[in-house]
C-alpha atoms as a PDB file:
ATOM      1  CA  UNK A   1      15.016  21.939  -0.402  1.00  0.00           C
ATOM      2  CA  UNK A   2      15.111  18.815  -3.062  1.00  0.00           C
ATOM      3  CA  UNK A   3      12.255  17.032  -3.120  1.00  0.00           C
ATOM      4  CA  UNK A   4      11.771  13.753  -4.622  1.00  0.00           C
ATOM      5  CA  UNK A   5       8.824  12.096  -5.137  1.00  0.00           C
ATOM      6  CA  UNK A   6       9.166   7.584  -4.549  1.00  0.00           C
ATOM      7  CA  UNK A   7       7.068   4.844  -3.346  1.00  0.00           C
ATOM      8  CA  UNK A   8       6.675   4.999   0.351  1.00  0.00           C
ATOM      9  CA  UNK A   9       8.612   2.676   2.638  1.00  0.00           C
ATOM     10  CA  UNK A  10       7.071   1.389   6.176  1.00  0.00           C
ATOM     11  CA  UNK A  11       9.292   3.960   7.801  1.00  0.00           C
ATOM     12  CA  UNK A  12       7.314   6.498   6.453  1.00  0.00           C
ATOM     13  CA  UNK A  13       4.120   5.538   7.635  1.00  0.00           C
ATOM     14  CA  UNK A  14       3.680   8.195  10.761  1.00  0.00           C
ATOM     15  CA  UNK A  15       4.577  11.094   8.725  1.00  0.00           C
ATOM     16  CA  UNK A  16       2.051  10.263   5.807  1.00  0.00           C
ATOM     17  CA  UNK A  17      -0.635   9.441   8.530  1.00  0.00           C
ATOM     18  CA  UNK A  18      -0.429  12.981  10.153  1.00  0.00           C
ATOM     19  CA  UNK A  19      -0.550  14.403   6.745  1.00  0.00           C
ATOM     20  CA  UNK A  20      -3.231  12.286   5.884  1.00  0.00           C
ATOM     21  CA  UNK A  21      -5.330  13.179   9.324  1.00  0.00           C
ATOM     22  CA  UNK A  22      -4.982  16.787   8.743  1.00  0.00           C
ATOM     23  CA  UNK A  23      -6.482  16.798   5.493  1.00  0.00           C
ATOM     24  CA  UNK A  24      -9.238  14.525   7.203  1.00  0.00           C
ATOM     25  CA  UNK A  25      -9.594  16.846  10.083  1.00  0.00           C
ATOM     26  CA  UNK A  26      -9.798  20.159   8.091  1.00  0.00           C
ATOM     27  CA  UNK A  27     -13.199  18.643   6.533  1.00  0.00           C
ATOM     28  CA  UNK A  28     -12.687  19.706   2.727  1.00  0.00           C
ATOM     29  CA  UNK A  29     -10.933  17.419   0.292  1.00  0.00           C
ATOM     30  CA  UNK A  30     -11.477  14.245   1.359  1.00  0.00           C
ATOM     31  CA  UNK A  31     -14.704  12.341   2.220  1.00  0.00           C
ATOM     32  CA  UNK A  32     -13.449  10.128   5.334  1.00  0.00           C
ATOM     33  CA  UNK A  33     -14.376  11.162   8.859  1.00  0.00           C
ATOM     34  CA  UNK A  34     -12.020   8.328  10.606  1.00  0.00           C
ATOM     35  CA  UNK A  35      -8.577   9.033  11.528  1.00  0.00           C
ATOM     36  CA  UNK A  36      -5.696   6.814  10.670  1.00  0.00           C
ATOM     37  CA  UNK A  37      -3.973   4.867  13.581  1.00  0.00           C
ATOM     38  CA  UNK A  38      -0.983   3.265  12.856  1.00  0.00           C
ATOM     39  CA  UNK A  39      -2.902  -0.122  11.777  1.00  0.00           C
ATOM     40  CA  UNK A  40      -5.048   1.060   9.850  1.00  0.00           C
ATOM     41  CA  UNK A  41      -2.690   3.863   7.895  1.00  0.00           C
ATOM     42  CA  UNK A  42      -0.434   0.561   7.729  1.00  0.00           C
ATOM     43  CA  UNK A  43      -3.150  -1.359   5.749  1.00  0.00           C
ATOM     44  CA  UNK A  44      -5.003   1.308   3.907  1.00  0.00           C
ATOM     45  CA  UNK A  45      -2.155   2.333   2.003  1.00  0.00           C
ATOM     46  CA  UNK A  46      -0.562  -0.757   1.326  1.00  0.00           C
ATOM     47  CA  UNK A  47      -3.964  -1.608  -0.010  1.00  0.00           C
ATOM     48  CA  UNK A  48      -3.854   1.418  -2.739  1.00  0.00           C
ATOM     49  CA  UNK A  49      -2.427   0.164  -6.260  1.00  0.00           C
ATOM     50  CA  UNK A  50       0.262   2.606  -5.614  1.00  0.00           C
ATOM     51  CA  UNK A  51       1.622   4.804  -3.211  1.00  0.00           C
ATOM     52  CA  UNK A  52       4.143   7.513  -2.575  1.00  0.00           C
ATOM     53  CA  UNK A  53       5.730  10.296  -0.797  1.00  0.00           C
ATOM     54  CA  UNK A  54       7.315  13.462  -1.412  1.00  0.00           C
ATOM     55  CA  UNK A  55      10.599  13.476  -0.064  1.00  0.00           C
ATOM     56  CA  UNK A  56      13.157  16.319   1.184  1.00  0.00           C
ATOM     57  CA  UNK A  57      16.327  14.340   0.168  1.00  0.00           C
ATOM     58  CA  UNK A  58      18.406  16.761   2.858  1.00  0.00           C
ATOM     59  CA  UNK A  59      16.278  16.052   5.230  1.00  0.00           C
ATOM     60  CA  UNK A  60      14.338  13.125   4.735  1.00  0.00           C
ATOM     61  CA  UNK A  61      10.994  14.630   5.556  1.00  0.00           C
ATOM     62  CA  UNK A  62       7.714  13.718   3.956  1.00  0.00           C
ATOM     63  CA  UNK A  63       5.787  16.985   3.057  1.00  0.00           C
ATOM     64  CA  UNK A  64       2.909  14.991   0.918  1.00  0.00           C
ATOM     65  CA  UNK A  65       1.905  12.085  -0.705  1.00  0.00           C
ATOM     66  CA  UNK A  66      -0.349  10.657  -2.964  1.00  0.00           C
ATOM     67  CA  UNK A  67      -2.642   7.039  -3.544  1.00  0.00           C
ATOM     68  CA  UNK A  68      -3.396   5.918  -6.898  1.00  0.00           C
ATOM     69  CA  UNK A  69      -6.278   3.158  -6.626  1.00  0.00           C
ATOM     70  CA  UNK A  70      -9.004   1.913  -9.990  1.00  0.00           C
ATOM     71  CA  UNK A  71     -11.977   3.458 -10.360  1.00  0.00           C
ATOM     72  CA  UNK A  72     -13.474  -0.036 -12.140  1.00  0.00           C
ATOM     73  CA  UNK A  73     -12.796  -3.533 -12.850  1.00  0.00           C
ATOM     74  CA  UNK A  74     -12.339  -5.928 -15.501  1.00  0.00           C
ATOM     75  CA  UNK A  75     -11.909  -4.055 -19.194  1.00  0.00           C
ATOM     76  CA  UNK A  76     -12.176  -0.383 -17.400  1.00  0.00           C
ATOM     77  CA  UNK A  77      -9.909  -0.953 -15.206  1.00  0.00           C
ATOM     78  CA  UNK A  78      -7.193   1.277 -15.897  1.00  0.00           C
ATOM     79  CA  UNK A  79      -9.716   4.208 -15.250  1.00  0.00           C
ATOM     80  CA  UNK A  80      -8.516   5.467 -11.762  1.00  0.00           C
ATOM     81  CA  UNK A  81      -8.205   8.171  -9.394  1.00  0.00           C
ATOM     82  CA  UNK A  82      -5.935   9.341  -7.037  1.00  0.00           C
ATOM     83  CA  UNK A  83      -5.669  11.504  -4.071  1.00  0.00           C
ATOM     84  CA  UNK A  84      -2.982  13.742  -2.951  1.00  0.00           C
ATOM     85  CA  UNK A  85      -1.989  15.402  -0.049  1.00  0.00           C
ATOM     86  CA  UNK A  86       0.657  18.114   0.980  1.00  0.00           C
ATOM     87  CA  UNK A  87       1.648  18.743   4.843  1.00  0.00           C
ATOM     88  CA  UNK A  88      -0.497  22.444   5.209  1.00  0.00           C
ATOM     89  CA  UNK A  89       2.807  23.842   6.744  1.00  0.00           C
ATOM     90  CA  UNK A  90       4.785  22.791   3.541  1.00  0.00           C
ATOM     91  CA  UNK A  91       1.498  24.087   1.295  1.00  0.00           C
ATOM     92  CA  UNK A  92       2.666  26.486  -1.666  1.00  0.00           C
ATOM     93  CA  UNK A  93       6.256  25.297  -2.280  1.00  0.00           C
ATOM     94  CA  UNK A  94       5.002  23.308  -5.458  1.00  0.00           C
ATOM     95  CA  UNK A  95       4.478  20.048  -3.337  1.00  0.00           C
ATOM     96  CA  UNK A  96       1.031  18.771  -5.268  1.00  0.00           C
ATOM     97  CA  UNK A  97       2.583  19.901  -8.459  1.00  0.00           C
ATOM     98  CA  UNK A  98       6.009  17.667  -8.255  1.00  0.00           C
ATOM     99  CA  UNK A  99       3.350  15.045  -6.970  1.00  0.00           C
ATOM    100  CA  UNK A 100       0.801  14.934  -9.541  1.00  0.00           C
ATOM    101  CA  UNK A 101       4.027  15.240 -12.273  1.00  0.00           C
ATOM    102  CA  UNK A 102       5.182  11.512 -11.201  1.00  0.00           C
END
Protein backbone atom coordinates (compact mmCIF):
# COMPACT_ATOMS: atom_id res chain seq x y z
CA UNK A 1 0.00 0.00 0.00
CA UNK A 2 1.34 3.76 -0.95
CA UNK A 3 -0.37 6.21 0.60
CA UNK A 4 -0.31 9.76 -0.21
CA UNK A 5 -1.63 12.35 1.59
CA UNK A 6 -3.37 15.65 -1.03
CA UNK A 7 -6.13 18.05 -0.89
CA UNK A 8 -9.40 16.34 -1.38
CA UNK A 9 -11.24 16.52 -4.69
CA UNK A 10 -15.31 16.45 -4.88
CA UNK A 11 -14.96 12.84 -5.89
CA UNK A 12 -13.86 12.06 -2.67
CA UNK A 13 -16.52 13.38 -0.74
CA UNK A 14 -18.55 9.90 0.16
CA UNK A 15 -15.54 8.17 1.30
CA UNK A 16 -14.38 11.05 3.73
CA UNK A 17 -18.09 11.37 4.93
CA UNK A 18 -18.30 7.65 6.08
CA UNK A 19 -15.01 8.11 7.70
CA UNK A 20 -16.06 11.15 9.13
CA UNK A 21 -19.61 9.53 10.50
CA UNK A 22 -17.85 6.72 12.09
CA UNK A 23 -15.72 8.73 14.15
CA UNK A 24 -19.04 10.73 14.95
CA UNK A 25 -20.93 7.61 15.67
CA UNK A 26 -18.30 5.89 17.93
CA UNK A 27 -18.88 9.01 20.43
CA UNK A 28 -15.09 9.73 21.44
CA UNK A 29 -12.98 12.14 19.45
CA UNK A 30 -15.10 14.43 18.11
CA UNK A 31 -17.79 16.68 19.69
CA UNK A 32 -20.59 16.62 16.81
CA UNK A 33 -23.66 14.45 17.23
CA UNK A 34 -25.03 15.16 13.46
CA UNK A 35 -24.14 12.99 10.68
CA UNK A 36 -22.87 14.24 7.39
CA UNK A 37 -25.22 13.90 4.29
CA UNK A 38 -23.83 14.54 1.18
CA UNK A 39 -24.77 18.46 1.42
CA UNK A 40 -23.67 19.11 4.26
CA UNK A 41 -20.14 16.93 4.11
CA UNK A 42 -20.06 18.94 0.66
CA UNK A 43 -20.12 22.35 2.49
CA UNK A 44 -18.51 21.65 5.78
CA UNK A 45 -15.37 20.73 4.35
CA UNK A 46 -15.07 23.04 1.68
CA UNK A 47 -15.64 25.51 4.45
CA UNK A 48 -12.33 24.26 6.49
CA UNK A 49 -9.12 26.44 5.53
CA UNK A 50 -7.77 23.23 4.30
CA UNK A 51 -8.57 19.86 3.64
CA UNK A 52 -7.20 16.49 2.68
CA UNK A 53 -7.19 12.85 2.26
CA UNK A 54 -5.02 10.01 2.61
CA UNK A 55 -4.77 8.26 -0.47
CA UNK A 56 -3.87 4.49 -1.55
CA UNK A 57 -2.27 5.51 -4.92
CA UNK A 58 -2.94 1.58 -6.15
CA UNK A 59 -6.08 1.78 -5.28
CA UNK A 60 -7.38 5.06 -4.95
CA UNK A 61 -9.03 4.58 -1.61
CA UNK A 62 -9.34 7.17 1.10
CA UNK A 63 -8.38 5.57 4.52
CA UNK A 64 -8.40 9.16 6.49
CA UNK A 65 -8.34 12.64 6.32
CA UNK A 66 -7.81 15.62 8.07
CA UNK A 67 -9.40 19.62 8.39
CA UNK A 68 -7.21 22.35 9.29
CA UNK A 69 -9.51 25.46 10.31
CA UNK A 70 -8.19 28.96 12.81
CA UNK A 71 -8.65 28.87 16.15
CA UNK A 72 -8.85 33.07 16.15
CA UNK A 73 -9.04 36.03 14.06
CA UNK A 74 -7.32 39.07 13.16
CA UNK A 75 -3.42 39.10 14.60
CA UNK A 76 -3.93 35.35 16.17
CA UNK A 77 -5.01 34.04 13.45
CA UNK A 78 -2.58 31.61 12.42
CA UNK A 79 -3.30 29.77 15.80
CA UNK A 80 -5.37 26.71 14.56
CA UNK A 81 -6.43 23.29 15.03
CA UNK A 82 -7.11 20.47 13.12
CA UNK A 83 -8.86 17.23 13.22
CA UNK A 84 -7.98 13.97 11.77
CA UNK A 85 -9.52 10.93 11.04
CA UNK A 86 -8.44 7.34 9.88
CA UNK A 87 -11.12 4.70 8.41
CA UNK A 88 -11.20 2.22 11.92
CA UNK A 89 -10.67 -0.75 9.45
CA UNK A 90 -7.43 0.93 8.05
CA UNK A 91 -6.51 2.02 11.99
CA UNK A 92 -2.75 1.04 12.89
CA UNK A 93 -1.08 1.08 9.45
CA UNK A 94 0.49 4.61 10.31
CA UNK A 95 -2.55 6.47 8.65
CA UNK A 96 -2.76 9.58 11.40
CA UNK A 97 0.97 9.61 11.42
CA UNK A 98 1.56 10.19 7.41
CA UNK A 99 -1.47 12.63 8.06
CA UNK A 100 -0.40 14.78 10.77
CA UNK A 101 3.39 14.71 8.87
CA UNK A 102 1.82 16.87 5.84
Amino acid sequence: MEIIVRKYEEKDLNEMIQIWNEVIDEGIAFPQEDFLDIERGSKFFAEQTYTAVAEDTETGKIHGLYILNPNNIGRCGHIGNASYAVLSQSRGLHIGEKLVSD
